[in-house]
N, C-alpha and C. Protein backbone atom coordinates (compact mmCIF):
# COMPACT_ATOMS: atom_id res chain seq x y z
N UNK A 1 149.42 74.05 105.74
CA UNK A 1 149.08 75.22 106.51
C UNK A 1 148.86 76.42 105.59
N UNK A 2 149.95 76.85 104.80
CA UNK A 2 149.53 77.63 103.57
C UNK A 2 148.39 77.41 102.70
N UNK A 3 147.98 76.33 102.76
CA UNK A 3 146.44 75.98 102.08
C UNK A 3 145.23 76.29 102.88
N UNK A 4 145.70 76.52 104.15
CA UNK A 4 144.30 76.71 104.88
C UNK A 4 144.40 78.35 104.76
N UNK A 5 145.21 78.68 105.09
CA UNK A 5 145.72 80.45 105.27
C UNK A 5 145.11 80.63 103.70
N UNK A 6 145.48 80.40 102.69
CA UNK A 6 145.05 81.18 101.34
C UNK A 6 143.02 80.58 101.54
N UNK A 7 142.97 79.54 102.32
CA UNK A 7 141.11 79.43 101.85
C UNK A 7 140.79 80.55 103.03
N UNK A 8 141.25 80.97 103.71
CA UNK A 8 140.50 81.65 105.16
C UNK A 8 140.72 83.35 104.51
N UNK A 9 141.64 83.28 103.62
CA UNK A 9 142.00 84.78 102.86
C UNK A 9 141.18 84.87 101.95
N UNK A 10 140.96 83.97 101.32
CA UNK A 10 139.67 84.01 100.34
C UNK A 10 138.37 84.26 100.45
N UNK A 11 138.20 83.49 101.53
CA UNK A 11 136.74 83.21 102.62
C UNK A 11 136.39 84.47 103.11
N UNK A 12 137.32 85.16 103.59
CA UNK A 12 137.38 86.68 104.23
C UNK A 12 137.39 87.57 103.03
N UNK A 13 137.80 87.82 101.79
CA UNK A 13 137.18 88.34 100.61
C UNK A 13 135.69 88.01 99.84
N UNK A 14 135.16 87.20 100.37
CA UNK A 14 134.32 86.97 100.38
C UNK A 14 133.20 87.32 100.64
N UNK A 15 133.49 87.41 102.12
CA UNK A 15 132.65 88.12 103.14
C UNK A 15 132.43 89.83 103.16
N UNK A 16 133.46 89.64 102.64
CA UNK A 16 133.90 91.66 102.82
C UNK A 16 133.42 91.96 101.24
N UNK A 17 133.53 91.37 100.32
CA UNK A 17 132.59 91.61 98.76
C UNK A 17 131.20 91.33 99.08
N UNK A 18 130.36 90.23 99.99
CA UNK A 18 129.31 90.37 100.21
C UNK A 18 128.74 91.36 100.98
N UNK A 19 129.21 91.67 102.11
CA UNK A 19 128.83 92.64 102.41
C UNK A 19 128.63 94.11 101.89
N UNK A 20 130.18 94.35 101.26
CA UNK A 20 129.97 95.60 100.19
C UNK A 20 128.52 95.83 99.04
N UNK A 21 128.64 94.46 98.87
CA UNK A 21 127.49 94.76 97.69
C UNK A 21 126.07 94.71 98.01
N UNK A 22 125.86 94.75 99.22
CA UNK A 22 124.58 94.63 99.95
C UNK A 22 124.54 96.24 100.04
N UNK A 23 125.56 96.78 100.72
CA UNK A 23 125.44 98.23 100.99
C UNK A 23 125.54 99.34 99.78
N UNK A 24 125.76 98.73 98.68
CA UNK A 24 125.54 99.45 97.51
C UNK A 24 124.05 99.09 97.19
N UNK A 25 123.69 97.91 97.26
CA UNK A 25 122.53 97.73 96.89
C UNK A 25 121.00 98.27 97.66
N UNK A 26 121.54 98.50 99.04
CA UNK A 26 120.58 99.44 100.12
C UNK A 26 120.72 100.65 99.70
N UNK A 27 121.98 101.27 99.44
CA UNK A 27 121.84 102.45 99.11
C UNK A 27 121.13 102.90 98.22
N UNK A 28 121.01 102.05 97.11
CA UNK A 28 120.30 102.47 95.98
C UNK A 28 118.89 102.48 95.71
N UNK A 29 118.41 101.28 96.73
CA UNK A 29 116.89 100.77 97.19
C UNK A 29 116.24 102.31 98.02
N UNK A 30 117.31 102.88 98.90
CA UNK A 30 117.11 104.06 99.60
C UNK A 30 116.83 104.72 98.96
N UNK A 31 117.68 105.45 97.83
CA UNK A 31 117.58 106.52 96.64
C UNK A 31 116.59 106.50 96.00
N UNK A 32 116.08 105.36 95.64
CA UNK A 32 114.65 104.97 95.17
C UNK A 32 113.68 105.47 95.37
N UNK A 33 113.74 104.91 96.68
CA UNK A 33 112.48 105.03 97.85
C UNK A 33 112.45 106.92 98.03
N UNK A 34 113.73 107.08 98.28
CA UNK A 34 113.15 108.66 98.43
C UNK A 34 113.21 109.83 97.46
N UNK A 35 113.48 109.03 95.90
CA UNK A 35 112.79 109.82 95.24
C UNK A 35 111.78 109.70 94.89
N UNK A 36 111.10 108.76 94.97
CA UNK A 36 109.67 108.34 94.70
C UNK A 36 108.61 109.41 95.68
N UNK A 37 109.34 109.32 97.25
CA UNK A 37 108.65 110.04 98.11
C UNK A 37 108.69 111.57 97.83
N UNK A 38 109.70 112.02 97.30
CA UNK A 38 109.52 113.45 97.01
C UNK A 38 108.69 114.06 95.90
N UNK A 39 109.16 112.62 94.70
CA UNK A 39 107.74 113.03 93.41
C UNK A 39 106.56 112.91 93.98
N UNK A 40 106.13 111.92 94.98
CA UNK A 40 104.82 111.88 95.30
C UNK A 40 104.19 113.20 96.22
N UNK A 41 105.20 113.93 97.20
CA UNK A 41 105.02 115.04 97.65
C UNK A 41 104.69 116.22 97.36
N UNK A 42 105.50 116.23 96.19
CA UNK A 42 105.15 117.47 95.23
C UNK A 42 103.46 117.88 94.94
N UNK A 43 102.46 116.57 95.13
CA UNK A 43 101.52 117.14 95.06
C UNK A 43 100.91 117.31 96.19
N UNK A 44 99.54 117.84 96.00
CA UNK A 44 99.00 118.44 97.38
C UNK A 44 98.23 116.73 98.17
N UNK A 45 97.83 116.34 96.88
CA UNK A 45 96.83 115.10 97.05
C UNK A 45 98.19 114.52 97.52
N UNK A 46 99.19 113.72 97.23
CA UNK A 46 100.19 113.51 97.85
C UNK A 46 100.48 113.49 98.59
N UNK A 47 100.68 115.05 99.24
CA UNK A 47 101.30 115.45 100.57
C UNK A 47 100.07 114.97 101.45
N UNK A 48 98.70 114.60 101.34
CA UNK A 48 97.63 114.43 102.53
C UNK A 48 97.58 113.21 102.27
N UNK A 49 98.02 111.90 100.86
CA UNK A 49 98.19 110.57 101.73
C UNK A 49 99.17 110.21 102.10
N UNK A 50 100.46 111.25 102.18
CA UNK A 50 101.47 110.74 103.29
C UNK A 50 101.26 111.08 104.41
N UNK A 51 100.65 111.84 105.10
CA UNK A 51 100.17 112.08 106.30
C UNK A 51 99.29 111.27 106.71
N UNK A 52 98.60 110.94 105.74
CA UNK A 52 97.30 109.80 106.17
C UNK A 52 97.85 108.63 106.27
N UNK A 53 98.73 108.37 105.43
CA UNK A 53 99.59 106.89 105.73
C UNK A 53 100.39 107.42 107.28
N UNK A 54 100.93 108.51 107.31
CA UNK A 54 102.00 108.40 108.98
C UNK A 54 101.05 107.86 109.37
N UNK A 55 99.81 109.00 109.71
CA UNK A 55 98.63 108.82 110.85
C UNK A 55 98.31 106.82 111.00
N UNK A 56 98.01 107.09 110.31
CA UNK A 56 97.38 105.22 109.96
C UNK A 56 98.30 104.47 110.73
N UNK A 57 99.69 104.76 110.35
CA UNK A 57 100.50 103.39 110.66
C UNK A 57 101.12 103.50 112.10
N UNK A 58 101.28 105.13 112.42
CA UNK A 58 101.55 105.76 114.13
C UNK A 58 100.26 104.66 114.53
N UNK A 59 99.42 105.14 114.67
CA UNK A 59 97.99 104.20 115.56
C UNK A 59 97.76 102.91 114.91
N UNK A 60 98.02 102.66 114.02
CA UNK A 60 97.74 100.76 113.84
C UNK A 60 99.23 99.64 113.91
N UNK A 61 100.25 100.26 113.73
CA UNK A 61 101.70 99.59 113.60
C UNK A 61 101.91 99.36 112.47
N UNK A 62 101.23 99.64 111.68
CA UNK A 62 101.17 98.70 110.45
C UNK A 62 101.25 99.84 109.09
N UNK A 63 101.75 99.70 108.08
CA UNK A 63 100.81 100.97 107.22
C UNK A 63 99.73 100.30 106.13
N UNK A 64 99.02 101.10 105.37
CA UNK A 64 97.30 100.59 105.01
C UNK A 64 97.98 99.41 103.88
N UNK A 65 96.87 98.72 103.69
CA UNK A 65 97.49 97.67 102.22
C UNK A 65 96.54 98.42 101.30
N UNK A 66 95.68 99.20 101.41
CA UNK A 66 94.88 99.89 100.54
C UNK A 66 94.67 101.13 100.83
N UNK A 67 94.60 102.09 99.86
CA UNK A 67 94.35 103.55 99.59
C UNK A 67 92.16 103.91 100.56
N UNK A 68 91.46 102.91 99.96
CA UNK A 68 90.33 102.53 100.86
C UNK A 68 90.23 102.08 102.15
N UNK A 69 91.47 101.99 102.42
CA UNK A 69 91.74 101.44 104.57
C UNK A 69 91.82 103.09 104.86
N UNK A 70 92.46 103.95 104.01
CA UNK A 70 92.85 105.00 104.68
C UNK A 70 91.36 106.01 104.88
N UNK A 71 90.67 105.83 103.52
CA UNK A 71 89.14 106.41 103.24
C UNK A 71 88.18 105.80 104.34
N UNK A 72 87.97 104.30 104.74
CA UNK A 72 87.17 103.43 105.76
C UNK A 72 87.47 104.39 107.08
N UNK A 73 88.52 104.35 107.55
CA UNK A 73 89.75 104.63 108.61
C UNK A 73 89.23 106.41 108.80
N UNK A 74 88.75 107.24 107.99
CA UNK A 74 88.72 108.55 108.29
C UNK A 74 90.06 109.37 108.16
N UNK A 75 90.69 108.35 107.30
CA UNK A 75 92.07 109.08 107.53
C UNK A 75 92.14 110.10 106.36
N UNK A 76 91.44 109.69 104.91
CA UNK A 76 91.21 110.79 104.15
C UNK A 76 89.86 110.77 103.73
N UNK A 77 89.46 112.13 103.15
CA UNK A 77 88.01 112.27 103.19
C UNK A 77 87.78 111.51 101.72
N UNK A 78 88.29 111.36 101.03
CA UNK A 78 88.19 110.48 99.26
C UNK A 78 89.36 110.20 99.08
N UNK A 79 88.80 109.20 97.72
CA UNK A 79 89.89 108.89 97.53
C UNK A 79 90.92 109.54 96.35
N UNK A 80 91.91 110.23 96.08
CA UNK A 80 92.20 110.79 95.19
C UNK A 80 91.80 110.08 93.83
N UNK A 81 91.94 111.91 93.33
CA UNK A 81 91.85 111.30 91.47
C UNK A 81 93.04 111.38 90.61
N UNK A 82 92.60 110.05 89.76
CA UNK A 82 94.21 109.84 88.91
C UNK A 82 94.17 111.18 87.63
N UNK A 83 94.84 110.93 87.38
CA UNK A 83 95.62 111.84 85.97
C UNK A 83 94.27 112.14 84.92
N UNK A 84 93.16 110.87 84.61
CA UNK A 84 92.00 111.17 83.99
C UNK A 84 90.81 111.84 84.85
N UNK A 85 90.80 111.97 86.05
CA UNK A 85 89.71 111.98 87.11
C UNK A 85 89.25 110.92 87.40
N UNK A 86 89.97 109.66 87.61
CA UNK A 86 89.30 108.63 88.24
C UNK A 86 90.51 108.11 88.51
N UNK A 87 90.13 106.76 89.62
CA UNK A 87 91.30 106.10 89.46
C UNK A 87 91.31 104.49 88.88
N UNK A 88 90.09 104.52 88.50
CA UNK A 88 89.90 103.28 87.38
C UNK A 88 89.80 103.89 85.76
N UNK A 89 90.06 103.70 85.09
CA UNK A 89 90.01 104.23 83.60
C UNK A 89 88.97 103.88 83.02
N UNK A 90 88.21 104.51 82.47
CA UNK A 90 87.10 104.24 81.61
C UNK A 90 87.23 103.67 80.33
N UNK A 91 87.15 102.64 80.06
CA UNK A 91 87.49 101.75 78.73
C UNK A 91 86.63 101.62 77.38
N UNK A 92 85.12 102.47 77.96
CA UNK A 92 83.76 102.73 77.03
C UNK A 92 83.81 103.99 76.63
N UNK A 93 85.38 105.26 77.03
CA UNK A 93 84.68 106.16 76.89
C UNK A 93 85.21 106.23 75.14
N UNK A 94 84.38 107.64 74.51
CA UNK A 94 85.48 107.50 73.32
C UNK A 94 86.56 108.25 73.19
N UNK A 95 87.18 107.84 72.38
CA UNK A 95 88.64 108.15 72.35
C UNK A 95 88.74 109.58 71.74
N UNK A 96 89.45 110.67 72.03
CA UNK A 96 89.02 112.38 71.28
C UNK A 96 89.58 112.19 70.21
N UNK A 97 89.19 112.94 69.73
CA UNK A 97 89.50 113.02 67.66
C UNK A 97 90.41 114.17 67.84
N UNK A 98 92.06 113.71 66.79
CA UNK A 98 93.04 114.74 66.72
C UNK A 98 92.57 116.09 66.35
N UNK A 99 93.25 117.10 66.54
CA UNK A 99 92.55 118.53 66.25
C UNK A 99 92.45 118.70 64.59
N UNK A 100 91.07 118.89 63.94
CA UNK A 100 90.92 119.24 62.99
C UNK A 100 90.22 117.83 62.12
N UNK A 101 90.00 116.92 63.12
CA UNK A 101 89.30 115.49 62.64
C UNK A 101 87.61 115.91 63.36
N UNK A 102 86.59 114.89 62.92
CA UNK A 102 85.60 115.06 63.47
C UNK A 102 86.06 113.35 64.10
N UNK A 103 84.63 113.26 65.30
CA UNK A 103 85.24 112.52 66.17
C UNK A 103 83.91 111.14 65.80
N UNK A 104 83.98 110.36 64.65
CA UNK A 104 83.10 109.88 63.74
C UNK A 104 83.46 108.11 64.25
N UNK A 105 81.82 107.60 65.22
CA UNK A 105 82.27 106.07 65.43
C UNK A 105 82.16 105.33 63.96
N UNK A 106 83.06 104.15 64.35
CA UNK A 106 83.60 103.40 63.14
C UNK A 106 82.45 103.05 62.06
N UNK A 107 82.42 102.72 61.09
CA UNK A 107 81.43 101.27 60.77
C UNK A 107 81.54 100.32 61.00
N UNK A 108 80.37 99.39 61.02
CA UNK A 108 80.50 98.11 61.82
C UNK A 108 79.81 97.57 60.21
């Protein structure tokens, strides 16, 4: 009987450590999530595709799988620009020459 009582005490530490560590682990998934949402807010372009994402996902249930569902959709008028002015990177362009270099392609 003492052998079943110490596995059902165990079993029940168990349960109560799994659960704990789920709720540390949500919490932190949370913290995540809403600092991500506040860096992304901070900008203006930001602040109009979180609105465009509410809008989108209030009327479809769903929210967009693409930044172009929201542009198709009328939900924003373009699509924002990244950090270079695009949001694909240009891989042909050339690279700027440090200050006080001239900006001289290689020899081939």
């Amino acid at each position: 009987m003492r052998r079943l009582a110490r596995i059902a005490c165990l079993f029940v530490l168990l349960i109560v450590g799994l659960c704990a560590w789920a709720r540390v682990r949500d919490a932190k998934l949370a913290e995540q999530r809403e600092s991500e949402r506040l860096r992304v807010e901070r900008t203006a372009e930001g602040r109009a595709i979180i609105r465009a994402v509410e809008r989108y996902t209030a009327e479809k249930g769903r929210p967009p799988r693409t930044l172009e569902e929201l542009v198709e959709g009328g939900y924003l008028k373009a699509l924002p620009d990244g950090p270079s002015g695009s949001l694909t990177p240009n891989f042909d362009a050339p690279i700027p020459a440090a200050p006080g270099q001239e900006n001289t392609p290689p020899a081939s």
